[in-house]
N, C-alpha and C. Protein backbone atom coordinates (compact mmCIF):
# COMPACT_ATOMS: atom_id res chain seq x y z
N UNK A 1 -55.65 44.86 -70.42
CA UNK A 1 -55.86 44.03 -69.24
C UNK A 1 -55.44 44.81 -68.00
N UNK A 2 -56.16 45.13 -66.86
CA UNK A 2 -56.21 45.62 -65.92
C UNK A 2 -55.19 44.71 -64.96
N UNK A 3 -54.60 45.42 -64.06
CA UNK A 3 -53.60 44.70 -62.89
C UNK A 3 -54.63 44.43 -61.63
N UNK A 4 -54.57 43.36 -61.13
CA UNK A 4 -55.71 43.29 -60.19
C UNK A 4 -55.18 43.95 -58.57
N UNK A 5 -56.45 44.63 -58.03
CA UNK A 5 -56.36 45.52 -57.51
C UNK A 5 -54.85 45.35 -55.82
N UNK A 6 -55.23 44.20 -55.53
CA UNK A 6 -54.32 44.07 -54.62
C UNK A 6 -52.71 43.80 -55.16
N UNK A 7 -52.57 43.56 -56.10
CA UNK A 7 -50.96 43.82 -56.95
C UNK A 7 -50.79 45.31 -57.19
N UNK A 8 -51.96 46.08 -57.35
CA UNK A 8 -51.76 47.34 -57.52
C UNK A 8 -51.08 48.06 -56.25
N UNK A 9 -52.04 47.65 -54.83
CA UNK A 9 -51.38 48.20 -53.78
C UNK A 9 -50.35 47.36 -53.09
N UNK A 10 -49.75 46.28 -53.49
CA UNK A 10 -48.67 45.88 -53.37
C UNK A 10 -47.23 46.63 -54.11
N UNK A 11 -47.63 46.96 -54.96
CA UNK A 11 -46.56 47.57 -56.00
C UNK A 11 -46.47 48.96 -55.46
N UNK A 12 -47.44 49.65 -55.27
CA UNK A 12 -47.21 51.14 -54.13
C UNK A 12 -46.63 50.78 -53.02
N UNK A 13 -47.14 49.71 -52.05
CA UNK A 13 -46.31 49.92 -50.94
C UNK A 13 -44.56 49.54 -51.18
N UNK A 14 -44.25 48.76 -52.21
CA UNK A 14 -42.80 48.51 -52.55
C UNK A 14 -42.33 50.32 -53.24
N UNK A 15 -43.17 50.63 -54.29
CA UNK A 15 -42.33 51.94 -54.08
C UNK A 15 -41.85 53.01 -52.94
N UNK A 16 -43.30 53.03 -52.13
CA UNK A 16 -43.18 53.71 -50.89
C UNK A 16 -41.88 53.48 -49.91
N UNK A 17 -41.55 52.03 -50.12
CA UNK A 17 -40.28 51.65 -49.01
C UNK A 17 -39.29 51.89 -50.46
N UNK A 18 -38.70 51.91 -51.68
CA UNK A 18 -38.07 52.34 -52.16
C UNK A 18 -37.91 53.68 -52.02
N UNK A 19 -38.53 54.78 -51.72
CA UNK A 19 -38.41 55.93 -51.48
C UNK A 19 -38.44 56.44 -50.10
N UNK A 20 -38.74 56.14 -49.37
CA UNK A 20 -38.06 55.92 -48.28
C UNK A 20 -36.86 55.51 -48.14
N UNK A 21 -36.18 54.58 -48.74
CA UNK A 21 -34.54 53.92 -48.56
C UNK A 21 -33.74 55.31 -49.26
N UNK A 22 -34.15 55.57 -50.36
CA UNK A 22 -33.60 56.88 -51.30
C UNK A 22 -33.74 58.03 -50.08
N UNK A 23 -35.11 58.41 -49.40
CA UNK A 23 -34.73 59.45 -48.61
C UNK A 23 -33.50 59.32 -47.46
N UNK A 24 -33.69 58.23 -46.95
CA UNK A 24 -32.61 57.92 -45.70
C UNK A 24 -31.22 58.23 -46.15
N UNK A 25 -30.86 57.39 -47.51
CA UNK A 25 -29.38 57.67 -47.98
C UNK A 25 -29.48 59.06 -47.96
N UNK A 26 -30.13 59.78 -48.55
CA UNK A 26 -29.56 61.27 -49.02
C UNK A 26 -29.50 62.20 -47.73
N UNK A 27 -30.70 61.49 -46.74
CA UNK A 27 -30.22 62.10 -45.42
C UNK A 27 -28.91 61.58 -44.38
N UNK A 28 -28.37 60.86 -44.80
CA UNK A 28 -26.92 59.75 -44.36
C UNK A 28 -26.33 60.70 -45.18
N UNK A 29 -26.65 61.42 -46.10
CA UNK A 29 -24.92 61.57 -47.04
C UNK A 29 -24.99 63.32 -46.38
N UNK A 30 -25.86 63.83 -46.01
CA UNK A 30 -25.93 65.35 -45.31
C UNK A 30 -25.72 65.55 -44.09
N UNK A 31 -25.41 64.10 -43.47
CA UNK A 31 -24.95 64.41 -41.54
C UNK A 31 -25.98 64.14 -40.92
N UNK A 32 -27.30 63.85 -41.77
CA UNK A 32 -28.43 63.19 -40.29
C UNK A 32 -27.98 62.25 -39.71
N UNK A 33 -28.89 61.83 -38.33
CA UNK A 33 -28.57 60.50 -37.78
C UNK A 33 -30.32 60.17 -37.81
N UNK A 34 -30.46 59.09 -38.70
CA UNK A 34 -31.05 57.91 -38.52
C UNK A 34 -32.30 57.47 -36.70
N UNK A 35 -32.55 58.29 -36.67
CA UNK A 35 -33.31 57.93 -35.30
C UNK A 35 -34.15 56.16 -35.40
N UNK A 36 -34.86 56.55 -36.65
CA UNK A 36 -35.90 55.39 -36.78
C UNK A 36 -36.41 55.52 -37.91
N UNK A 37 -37.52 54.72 -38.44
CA UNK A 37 -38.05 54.40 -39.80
C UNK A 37 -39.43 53.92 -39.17
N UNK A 38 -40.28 54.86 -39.94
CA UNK A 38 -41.66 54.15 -39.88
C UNK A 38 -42.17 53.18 -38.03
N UNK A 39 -41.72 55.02 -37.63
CA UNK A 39 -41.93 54.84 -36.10
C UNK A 39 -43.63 54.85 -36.05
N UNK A 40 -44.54 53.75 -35.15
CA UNK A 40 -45.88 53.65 -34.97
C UNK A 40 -45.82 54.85 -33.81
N UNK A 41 -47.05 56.08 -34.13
CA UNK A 41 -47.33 56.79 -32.66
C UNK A 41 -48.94 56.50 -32.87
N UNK A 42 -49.48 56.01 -32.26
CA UNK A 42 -50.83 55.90 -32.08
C UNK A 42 -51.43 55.20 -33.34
N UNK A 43 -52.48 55.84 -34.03
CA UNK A 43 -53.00 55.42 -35.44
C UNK A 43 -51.73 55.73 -37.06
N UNK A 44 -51.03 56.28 -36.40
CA UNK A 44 -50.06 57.04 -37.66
C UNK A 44 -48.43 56.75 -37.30
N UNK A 45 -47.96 56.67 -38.61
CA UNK A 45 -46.40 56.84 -38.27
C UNK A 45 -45.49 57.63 -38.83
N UNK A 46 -44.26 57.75 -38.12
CA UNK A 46 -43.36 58.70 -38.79
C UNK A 46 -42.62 57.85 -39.90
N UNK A 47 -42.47 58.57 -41.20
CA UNK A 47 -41.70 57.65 -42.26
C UNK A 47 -40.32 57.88 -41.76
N UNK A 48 -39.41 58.81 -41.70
CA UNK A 48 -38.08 58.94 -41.20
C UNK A 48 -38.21 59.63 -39.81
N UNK A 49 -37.75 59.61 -39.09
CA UNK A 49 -37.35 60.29 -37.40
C UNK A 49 -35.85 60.63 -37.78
N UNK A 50 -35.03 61.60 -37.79
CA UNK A 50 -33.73 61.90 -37.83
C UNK A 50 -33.67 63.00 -37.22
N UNK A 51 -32.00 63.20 -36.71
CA UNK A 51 -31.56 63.92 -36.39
C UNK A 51 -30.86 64.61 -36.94
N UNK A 52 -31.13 66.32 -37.15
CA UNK A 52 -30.05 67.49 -37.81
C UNK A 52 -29.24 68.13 -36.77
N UNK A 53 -27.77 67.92 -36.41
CA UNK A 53 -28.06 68.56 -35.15
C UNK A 53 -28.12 68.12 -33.90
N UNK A 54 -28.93 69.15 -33.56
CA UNK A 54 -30.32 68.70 -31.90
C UNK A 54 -31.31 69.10 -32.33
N UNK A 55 -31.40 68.97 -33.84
CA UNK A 55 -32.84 68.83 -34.29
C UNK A 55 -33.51 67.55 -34.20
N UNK A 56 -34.63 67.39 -33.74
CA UNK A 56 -35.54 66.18 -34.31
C UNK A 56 -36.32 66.74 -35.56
N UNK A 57 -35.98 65.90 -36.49
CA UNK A 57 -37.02 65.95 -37.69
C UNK A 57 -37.85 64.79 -38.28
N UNK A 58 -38.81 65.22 -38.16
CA UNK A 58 -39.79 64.04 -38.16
C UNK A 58 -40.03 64.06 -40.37
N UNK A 59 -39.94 63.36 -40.72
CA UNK A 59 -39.72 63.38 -42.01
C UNK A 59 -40.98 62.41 -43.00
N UNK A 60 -41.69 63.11 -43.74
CA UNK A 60 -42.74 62.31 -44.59
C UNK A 60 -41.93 62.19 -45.95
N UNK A 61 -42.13 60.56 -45.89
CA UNK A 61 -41.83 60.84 -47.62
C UNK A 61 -43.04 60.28 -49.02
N UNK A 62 -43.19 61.54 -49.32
CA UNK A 62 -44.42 61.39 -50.64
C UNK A 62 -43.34 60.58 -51.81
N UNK A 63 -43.58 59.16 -52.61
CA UNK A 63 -43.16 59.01 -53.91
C UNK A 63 -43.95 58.43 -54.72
N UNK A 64 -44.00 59.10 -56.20
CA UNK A 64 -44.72 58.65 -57.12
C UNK A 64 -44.16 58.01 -58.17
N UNK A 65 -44.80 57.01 -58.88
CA UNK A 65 -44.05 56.47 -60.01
C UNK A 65 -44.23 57.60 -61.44
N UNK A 66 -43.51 57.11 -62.19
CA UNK A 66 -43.53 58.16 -63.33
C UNK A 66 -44.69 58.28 -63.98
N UNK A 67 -45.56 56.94 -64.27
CA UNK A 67 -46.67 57.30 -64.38
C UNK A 67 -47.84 57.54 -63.80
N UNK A 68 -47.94 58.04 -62.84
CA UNK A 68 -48.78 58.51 -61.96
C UNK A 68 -48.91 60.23 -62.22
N UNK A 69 -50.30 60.51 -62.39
CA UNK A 69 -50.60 61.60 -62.73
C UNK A 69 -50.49 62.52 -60.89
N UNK A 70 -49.75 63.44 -61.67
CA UNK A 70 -49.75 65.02 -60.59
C UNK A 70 -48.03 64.97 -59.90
N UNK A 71 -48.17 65.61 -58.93
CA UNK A 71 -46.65 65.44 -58.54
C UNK A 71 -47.01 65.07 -57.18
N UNK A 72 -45.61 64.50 -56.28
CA UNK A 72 -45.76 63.90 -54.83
C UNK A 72 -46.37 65.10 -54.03
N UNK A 73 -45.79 66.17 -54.35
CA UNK A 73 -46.19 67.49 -53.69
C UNK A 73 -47.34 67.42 -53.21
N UNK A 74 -48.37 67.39 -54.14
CA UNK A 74 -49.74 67.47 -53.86
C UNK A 74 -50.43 66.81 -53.17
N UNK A 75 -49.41 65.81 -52.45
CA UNK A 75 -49.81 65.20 -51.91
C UNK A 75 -50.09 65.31 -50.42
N UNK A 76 -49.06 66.34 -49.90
CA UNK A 76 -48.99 66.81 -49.14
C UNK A 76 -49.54 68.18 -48.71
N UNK A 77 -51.36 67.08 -48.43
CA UNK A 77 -52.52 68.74 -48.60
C UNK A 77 -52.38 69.19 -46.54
N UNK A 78 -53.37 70.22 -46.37
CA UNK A 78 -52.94 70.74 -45.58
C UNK A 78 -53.55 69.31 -44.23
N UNK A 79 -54.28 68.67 -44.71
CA UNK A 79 -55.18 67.17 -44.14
C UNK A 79 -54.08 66.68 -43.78
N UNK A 80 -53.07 66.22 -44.71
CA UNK A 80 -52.01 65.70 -44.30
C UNK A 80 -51.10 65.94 -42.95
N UNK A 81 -50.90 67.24 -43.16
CA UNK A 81 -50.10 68.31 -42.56
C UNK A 81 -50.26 68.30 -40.88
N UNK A 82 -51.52 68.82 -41.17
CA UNK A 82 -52.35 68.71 -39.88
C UNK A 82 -51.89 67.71 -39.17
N UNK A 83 -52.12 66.13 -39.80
CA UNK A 83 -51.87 65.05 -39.45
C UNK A 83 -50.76 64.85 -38.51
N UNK A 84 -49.71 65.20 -39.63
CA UNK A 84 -48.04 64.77 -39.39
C UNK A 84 -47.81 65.82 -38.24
N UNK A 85 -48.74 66.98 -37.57
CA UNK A 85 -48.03 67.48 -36.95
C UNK A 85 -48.76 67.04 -35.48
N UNK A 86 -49.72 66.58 -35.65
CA UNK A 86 -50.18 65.82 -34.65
C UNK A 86 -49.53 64.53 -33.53
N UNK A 87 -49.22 63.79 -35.31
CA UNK A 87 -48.27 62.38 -34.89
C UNK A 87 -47.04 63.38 -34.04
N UNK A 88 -46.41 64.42 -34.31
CA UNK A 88 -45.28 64.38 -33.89
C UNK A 88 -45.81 64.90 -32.77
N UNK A 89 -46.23 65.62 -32.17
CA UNK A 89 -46.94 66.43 -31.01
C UNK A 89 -46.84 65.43 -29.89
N UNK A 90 -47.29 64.43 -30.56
CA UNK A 90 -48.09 62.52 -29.48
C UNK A 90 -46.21 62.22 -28.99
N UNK A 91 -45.82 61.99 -30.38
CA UNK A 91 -44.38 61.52 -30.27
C UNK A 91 -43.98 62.16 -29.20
N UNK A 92 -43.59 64.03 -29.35
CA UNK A 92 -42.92 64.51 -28.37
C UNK A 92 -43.52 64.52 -26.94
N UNK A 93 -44.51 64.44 -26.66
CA UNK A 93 -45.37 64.19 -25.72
C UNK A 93 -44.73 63.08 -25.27
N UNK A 94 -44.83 61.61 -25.70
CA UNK A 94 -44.75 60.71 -24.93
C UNK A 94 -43.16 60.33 -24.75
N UNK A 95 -42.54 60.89 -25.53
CA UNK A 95 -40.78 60.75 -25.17
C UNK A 95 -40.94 61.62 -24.29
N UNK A 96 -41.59 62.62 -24.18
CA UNK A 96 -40.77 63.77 -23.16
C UNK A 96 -39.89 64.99 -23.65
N UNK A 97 -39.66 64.65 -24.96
CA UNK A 97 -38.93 65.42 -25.60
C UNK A 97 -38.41 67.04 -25.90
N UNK A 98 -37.81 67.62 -25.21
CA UNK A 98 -38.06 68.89 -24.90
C UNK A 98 -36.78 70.05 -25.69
N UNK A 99 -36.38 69.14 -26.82
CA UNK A 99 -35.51 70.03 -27.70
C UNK A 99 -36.12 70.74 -28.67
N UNK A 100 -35.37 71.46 -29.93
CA UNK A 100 -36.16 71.59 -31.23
C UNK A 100 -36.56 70.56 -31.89
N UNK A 101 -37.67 70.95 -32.70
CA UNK A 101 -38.19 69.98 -33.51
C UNK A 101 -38.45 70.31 -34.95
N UNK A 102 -38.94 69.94 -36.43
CA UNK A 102 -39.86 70.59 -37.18
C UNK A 102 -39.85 69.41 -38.07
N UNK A 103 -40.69 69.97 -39.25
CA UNK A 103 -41.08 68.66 -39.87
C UNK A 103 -40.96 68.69 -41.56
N UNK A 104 -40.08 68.14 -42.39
CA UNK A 104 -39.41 67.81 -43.63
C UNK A 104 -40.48 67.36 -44.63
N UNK A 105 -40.01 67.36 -45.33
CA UNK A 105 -41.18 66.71 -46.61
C UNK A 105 -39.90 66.39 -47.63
N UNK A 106 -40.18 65.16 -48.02
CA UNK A 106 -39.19 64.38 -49.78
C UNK A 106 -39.89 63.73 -50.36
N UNK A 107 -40.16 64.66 -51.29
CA UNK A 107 -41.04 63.82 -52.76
C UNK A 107 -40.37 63.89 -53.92
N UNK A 108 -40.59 62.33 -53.67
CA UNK A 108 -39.74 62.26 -55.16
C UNK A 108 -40.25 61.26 -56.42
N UNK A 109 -40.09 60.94 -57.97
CA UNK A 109 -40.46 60.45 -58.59
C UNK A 109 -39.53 59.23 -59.38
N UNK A 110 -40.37 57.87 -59.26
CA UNK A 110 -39.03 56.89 -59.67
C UNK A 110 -39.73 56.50 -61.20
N UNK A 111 -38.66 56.19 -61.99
CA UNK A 111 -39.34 55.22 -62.73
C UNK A 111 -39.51 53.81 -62.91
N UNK A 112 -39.77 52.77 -63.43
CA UNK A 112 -39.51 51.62 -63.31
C UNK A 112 -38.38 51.07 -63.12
N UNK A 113 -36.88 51.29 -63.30
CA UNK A 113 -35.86 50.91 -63.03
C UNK A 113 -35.62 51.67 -62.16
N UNK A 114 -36.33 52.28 -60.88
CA UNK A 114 -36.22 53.07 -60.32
C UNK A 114 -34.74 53.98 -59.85
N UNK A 115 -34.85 54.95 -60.80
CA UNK A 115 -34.14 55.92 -61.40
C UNK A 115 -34.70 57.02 -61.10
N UNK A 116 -34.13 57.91 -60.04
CA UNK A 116 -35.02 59.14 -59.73
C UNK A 116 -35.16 60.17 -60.92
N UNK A 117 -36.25 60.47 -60.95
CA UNK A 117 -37.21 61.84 -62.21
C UNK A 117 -37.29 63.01 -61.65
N UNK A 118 -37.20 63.24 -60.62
CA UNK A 118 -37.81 64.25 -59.52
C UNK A 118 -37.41 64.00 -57.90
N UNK A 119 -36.60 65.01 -57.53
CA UNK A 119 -36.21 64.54 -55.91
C UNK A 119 -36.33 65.72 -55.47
N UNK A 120 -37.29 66.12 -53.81
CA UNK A 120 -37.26 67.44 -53.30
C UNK A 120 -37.46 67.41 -51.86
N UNK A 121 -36.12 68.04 -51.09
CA UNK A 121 -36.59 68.14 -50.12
C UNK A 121 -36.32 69.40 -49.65
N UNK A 122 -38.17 69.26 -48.87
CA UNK A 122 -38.77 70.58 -48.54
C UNK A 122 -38.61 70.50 -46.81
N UNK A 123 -37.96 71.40 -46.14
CA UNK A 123 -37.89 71.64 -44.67
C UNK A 123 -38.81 72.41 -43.99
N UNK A 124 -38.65 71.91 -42.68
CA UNK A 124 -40.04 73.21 -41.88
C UNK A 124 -41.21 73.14 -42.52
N UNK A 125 -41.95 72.14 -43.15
CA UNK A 125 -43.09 71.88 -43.93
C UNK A 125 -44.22 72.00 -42.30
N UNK A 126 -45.78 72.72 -42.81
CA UNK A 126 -46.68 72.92 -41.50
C UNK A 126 -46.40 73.12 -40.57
């Protein structure tokens, strides 16, 4: 028996904000500060905004469930990339923002008791 399709993308977007909450802590337990969450810039948003620093890091987080074929990685094609560096471009543009910047990647894999399988974070990503 098949899960019908809108429970399907209900159940992604609850992992998506579970992995997101997992990225924030682990960036809370390394000295970021918390700027924002799932900041809107135009058509796109930033999943984490934090601060390293007087770094701004604009932060994507890829998560997959365990059974989901491939890894979060791949998820993050260069389409993506492109993307996220756009959104932040708009961002720094319209703050004004005139410090350093760059842009993070955390993919990670939960399982149903969501129990991390896989956690990675990649810095200076595009």
């Amino acid at each position: 028996m098949s899960v019908p399709k809108g429970e399907k993308n209900r159940d992604k977007i609850e992992l998506g904000i579970k992995g997101e909450c997992l990225a924030e802590e682990y960036l809370k337990d390394r000295g970021y500060e918390i700027v924002s969450r799932n900041e809107r810039v135009g058509h796109s948003d930033i999943d984490i905004l934090a601060r390293e620093g007087e770094v701004l890091v604009f932060v994507e987080v890829r998560t997959k469930s365990d059974g989901d074929r491939g890894m979060p990685e791949e998820t993050l094609t260069e389409r993506k990339l492109i993307r996220m560096k756009k959104t932040a471009e708009l961002y720094i543009a319209f703050h004004r923002y005139q410090g350093a910047a760059r842009m993070d990647g955390i993919c990670l894999i939960l399982n149903k008791e969501n129990e991390i399988h896989h956690f990675k974070h990649y810095r200076g990503i595009g």
